[in-house]
C-alpha atoms as a PDB file:
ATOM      1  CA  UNK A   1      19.927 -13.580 -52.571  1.00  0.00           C
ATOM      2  CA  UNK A   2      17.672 -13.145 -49.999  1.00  0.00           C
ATOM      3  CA  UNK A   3      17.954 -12.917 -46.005  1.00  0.00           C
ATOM      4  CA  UNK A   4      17.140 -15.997 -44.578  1.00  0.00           C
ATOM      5  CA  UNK A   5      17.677 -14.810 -40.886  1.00  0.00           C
ATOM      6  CA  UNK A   6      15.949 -12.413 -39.468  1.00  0.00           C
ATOM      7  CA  UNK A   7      17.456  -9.777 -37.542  1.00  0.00           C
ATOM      8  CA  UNK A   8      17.567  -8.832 -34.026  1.00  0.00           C
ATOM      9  CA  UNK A   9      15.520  -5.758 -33.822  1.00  0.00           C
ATOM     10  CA  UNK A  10      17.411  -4.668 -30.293  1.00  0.00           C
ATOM     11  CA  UNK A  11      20.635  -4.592 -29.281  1.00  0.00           C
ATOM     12  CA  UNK A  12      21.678  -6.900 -26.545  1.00  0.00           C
ATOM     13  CA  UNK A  13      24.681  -4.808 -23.998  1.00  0.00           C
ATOM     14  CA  UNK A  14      27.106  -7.421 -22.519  1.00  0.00           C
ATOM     15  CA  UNK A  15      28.757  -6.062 -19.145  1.00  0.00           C
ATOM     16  CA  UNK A  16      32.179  -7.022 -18.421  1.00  0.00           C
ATOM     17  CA  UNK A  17      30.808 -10.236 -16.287  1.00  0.00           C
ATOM     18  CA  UNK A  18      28.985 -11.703 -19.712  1.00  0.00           C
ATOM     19  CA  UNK A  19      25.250 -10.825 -17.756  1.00  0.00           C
ATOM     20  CA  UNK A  20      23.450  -9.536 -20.797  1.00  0.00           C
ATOM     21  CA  UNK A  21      21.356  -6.887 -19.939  1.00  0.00           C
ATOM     22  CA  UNK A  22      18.481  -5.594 -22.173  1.00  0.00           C
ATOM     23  CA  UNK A  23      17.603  -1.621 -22.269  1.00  0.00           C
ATOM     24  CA  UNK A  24      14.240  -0.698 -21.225  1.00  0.00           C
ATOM     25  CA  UNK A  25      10.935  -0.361 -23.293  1.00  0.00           C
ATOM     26  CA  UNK A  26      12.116   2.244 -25.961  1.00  0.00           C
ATOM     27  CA  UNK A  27       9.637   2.652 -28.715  1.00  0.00           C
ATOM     28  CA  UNK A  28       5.705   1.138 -27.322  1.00  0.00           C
ATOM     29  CA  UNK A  29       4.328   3.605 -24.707  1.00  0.00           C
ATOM     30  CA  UNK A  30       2.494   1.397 -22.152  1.00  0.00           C
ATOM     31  CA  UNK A  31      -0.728  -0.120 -22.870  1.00  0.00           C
ATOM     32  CA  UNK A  32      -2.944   0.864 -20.838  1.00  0.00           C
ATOM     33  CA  UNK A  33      -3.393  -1.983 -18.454  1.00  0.00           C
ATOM     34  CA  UNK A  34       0.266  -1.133 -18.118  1.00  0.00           C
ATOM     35  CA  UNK A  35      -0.776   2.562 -17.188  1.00  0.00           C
ATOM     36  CA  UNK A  36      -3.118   1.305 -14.637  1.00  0.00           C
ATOM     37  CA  UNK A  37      -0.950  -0.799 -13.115  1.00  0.00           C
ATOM     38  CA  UNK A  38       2.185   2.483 -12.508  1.00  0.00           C
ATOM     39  CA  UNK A  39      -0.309   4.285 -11.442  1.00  0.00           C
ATOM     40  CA  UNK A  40      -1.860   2.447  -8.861  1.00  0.00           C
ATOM     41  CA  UNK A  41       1.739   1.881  -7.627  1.00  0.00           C
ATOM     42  CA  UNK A  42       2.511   5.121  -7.653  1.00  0.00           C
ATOM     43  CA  UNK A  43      -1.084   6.033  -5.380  1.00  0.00           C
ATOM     44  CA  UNK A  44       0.126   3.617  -3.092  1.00  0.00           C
ATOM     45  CA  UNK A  45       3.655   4.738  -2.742  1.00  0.00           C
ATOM     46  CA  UNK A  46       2.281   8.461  -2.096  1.00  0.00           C
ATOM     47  CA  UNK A  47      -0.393   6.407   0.041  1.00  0.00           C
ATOM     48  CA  UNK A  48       2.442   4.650   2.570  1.00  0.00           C
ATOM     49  CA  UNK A  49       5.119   7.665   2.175  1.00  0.00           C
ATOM     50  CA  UNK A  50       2.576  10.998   4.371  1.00  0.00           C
ATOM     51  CA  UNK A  51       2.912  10.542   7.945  1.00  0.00           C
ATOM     52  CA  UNK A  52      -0.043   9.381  10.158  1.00  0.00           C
ATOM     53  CA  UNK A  53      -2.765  11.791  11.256  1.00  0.00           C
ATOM     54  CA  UNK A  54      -5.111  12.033  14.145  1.00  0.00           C
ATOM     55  CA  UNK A  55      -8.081  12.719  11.709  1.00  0.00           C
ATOM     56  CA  UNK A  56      -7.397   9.776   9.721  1.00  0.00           C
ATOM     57  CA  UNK A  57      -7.030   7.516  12.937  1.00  0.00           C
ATOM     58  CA  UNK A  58     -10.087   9.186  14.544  1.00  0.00           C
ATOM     59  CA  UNK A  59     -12.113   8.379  11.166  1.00  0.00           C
ATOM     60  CA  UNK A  60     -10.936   4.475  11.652  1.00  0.00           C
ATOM     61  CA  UNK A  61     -11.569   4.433  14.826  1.00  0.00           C
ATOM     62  CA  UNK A  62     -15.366   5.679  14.331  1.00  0.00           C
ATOM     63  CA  UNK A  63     -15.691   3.213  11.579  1.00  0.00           C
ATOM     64  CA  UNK A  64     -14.527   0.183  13.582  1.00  0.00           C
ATOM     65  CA  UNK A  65     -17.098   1.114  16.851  1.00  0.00           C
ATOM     66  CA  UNK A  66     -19.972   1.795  14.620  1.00  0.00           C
ATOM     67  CA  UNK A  67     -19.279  -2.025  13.260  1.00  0.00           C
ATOM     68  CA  UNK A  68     -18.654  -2.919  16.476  1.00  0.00           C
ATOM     69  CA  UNK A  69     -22.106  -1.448  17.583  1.00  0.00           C
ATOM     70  CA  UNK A  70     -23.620  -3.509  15.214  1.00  0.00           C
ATOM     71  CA  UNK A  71     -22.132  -6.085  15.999  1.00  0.00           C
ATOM     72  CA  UNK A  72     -22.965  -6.073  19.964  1.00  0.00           C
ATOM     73  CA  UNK A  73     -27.077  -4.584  18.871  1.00  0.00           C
ATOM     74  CA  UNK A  74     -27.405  -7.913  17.052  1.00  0.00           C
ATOM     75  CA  UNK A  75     -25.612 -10.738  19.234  1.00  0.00           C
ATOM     76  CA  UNK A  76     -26.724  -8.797  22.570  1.00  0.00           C
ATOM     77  CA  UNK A  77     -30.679  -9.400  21.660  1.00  0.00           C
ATOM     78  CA  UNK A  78     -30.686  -5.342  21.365  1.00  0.00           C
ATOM     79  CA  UNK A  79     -29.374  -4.106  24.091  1.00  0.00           C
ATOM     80  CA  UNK A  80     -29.143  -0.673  23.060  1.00  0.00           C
ATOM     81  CA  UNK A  81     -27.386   0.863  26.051  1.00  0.00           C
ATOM     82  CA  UNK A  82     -24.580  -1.893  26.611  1.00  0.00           C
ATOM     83  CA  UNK A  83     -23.974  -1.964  22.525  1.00  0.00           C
ATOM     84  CA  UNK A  84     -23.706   1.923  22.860  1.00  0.00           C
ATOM     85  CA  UNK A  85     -21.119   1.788  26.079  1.00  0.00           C
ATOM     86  CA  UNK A  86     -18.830  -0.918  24.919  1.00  0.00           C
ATOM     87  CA  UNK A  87     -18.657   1.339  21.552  1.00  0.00           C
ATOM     88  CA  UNK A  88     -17.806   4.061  23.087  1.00  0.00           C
ATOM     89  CA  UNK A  89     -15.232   2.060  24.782  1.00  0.00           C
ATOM     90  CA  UNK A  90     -13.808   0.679  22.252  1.00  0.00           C
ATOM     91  CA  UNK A  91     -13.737   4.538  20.185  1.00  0.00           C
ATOM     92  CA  UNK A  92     -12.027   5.474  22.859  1.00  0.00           C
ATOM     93  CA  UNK A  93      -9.434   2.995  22.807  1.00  0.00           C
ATOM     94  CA  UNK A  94      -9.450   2.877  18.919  1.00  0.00           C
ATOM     95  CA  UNK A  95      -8.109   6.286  18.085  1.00  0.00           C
ATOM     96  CA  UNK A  96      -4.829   6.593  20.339  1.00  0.00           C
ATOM     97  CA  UNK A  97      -4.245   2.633  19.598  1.00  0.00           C
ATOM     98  CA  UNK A  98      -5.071   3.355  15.928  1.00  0.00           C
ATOM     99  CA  UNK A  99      -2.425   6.685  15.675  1.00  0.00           C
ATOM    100  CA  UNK A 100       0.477   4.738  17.713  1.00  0.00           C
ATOM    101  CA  UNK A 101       0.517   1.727  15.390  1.00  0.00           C
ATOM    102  CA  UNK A 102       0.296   3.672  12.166  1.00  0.00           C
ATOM    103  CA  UNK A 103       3.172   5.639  13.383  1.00  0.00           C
ATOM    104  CA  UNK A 104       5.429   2.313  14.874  1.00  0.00           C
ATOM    105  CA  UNK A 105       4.490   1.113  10.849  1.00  0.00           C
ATOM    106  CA  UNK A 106       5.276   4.367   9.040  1.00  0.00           C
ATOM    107  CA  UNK A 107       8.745   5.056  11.261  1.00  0.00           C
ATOM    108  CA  UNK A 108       9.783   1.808  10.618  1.00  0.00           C
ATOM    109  CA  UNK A 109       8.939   1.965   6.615  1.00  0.00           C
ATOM    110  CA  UNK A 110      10.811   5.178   6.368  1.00  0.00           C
ATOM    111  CA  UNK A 111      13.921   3.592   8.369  1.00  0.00           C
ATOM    112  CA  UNK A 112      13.832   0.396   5.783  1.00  0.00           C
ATOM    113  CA  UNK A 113      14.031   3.252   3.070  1.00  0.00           C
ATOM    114  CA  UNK A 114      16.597   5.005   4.844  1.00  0.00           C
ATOM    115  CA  UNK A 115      18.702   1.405   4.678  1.00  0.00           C
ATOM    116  CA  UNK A 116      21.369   1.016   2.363  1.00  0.00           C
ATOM    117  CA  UNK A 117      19.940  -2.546  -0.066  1.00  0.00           C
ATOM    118  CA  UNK A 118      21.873  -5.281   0.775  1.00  0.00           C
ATOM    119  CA  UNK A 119      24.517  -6.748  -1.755  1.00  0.00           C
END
């Protein structure tokens, strides 16, 4: 006679509380949406885990004043000079302000990690 049930194809592990847990992907390597998806986690973990620079802050800093230069040429009617002193200013500010905060962030994401989870 025939099967009329089909089997289960996986094995389900009980643990000693009844939870049923369910092993991990076994067989089907990811697709690869599923690549894409590890790998930009992975880039960003590697991303948030190297300590602050100077060079980086410095490049963020020159980014933000040359926006902010913009900014001040067009809403100032072109005034060239004030645009150019207030981002020179603000570089100035920028880069210390820039490296400080990245490094209050990344100290206080590495003492999270540090952290035993909570049960």
């Amino acid at each position: 006679m025939a099967q009329t049930k089909r089997k289960r194809r996986t094995k389900h592990r009980g643990n000693a509380a009844g939870v049923v847990e369910t092993r991990g992907r076994t067989g089907r390597p990811p697709s690869a949406d599923e690549r894409k998806k590890q790998d930009r986690a992975k880039a960003r973990e590697a991303r948030l885990n190297q300590p602050p620079t100077w060079k980086a802050s410095r490049n963020r800093a020159v980014l933000a004043s040359g926006f902010m230069f913009v900014l001040l040429l067009i809403t100032s009617k072109f005034n060239v000079v004030a645009s150019v002193l207030f981002a020179l200013l603000a570089l100035v500010l920028y880069i210390p302000g820039g490296y400080y905060m990245e490094n209050f962030m990344y100290r206080r994401r590495m003492a999270r990690r540090a952290r035993p989870p909570k049960p």
